[in-house]
C-alpha atoms as a PDB file:
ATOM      1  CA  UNK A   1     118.159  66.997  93.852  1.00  0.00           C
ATOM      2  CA  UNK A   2     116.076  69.948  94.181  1.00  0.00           C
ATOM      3  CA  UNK A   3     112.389  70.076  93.042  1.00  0.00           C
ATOM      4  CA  UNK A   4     113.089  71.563  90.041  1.00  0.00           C
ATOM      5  CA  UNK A   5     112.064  70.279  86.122  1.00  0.00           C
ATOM      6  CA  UNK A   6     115.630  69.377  84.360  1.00  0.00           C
ATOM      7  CA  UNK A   7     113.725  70.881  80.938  1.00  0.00           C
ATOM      8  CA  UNK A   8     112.024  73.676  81.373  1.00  0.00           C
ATOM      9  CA  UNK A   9     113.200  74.803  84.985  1.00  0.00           C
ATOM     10  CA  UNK A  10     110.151  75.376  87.059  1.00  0.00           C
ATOM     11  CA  UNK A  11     110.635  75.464  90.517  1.00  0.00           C
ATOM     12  CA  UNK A  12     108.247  76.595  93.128  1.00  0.00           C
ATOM     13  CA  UNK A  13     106.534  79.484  94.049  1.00  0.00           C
ATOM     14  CA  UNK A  14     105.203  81.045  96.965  1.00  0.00           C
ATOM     15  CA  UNK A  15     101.915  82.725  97.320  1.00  0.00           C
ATOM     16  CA  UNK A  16      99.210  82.851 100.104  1.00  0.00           C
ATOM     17  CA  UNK A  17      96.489  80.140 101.290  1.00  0.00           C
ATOM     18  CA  UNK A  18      93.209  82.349 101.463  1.00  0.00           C
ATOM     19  CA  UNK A  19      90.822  81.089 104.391  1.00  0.00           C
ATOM     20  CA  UNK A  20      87.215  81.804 103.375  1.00  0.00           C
ATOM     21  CA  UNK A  21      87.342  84.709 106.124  1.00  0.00           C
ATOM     22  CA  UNK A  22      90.360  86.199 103.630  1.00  0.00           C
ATOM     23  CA  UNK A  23      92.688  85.310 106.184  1.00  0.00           C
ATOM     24  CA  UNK A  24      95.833  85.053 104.014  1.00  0.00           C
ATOM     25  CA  UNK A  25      99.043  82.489 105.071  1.00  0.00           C
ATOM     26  CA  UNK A  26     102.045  81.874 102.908  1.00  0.00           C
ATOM     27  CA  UNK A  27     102.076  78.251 101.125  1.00  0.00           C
ATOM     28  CA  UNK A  28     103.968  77.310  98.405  1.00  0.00           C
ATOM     29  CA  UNK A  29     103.072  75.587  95.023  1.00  0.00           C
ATOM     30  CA  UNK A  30     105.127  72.678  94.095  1.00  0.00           C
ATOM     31  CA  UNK A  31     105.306  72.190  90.110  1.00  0.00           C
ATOM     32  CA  UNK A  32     104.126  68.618  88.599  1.00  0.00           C
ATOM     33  CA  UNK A  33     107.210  66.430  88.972  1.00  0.00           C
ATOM     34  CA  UNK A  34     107.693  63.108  87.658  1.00  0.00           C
ATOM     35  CA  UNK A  35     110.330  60.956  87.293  1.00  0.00           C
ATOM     36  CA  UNK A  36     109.994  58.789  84.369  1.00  0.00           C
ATOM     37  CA  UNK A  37     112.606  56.861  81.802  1.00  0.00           C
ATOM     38  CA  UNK A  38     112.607  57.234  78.566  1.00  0.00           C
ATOM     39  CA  UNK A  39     114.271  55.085  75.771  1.00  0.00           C
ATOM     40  CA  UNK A  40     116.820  57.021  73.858  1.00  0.00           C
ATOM     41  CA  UNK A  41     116.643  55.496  70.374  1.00  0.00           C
ATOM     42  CA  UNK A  42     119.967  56.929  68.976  1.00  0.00           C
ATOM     43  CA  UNK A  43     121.835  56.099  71.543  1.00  0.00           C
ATOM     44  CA  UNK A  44     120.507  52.625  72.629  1.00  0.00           C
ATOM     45  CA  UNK A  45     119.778  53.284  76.262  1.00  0.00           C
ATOM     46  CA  UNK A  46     117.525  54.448  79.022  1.00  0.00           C
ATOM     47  CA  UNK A  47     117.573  57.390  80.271  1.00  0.00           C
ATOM     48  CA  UNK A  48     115.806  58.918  84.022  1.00  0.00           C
ATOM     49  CA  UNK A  49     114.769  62.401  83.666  1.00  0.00           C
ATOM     50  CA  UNK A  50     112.670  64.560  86.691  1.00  0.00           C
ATOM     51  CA  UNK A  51     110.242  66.470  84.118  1.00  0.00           C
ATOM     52  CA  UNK A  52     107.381  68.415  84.905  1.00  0.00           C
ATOM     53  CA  UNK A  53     104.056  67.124  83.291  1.00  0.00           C
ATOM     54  CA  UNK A  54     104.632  69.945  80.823  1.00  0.00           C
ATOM     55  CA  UNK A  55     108.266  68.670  80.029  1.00  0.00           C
ATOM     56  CA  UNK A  56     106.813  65.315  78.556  1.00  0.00           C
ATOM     57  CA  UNK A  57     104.617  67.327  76.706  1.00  0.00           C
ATOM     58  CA  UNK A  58     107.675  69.285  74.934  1.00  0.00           C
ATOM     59  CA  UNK A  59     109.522  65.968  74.264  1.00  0.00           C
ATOM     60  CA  UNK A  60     106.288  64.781  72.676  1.00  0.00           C
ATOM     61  CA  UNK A  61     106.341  67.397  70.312  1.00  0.00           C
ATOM     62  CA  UNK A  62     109.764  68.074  69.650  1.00  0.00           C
ATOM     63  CA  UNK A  63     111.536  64.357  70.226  1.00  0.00           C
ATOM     64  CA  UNK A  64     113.482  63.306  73.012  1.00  0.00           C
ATOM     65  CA  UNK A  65     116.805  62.963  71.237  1.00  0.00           C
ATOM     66  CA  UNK A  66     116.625  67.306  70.354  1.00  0.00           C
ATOM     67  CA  UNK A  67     116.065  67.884  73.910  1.00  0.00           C
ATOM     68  CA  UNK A  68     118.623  65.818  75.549  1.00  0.00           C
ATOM     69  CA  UNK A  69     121.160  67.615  73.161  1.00  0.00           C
ATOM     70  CA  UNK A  70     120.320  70.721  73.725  1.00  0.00           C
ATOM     71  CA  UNK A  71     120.245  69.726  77.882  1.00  0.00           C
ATOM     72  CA  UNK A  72     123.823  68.522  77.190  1.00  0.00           C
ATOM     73  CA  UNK A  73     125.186  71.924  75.845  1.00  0.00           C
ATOM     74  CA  UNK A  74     123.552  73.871  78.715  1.00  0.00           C
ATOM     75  CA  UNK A  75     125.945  71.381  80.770  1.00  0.00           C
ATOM     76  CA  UNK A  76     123.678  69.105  82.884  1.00  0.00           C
ATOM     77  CA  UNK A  77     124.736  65.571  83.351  1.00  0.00           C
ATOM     78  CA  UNK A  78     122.765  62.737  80.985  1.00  0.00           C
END
């Protein structure tokens, strides 16, 4: 699987390393990935997600049960 969040959908981006003589290169900036399981109450059972550090933050605040339902009508795989 790609490095993208399965939540909110960041991905990375490119942009440019600047040297302190303003040489510019091209790097790219990887979002905060982690993998982490979390215990779905309603359904009895683990599940692995690959969040971003500001995906956990959203399933703080809205419950992990809302989000995996509305990640199961956009299709993906739980």
């Amino acid at each position: 699987m790609a490095r993208v969040c399965q939540v909110t959908g960041k991905t990375p981006i490119g942009g440019h390393k600047v040297s302190h003589s303003n040489i510019k290169t091209k790097r790219r900036f990887l979002p905060n990935l982690q993998t982490k399981k979390f215990f779905l109450a309603e359904e009895d059972k683990w599940v692995t997600l690959k969040v971003s550090a500001d995906a956990i933050r959203t399933i703080n605040k809205r419950g992990l049960y809302s989000v995996v339902k509305e990640l199961r009508a956009q299709g993906e795989k739980i």
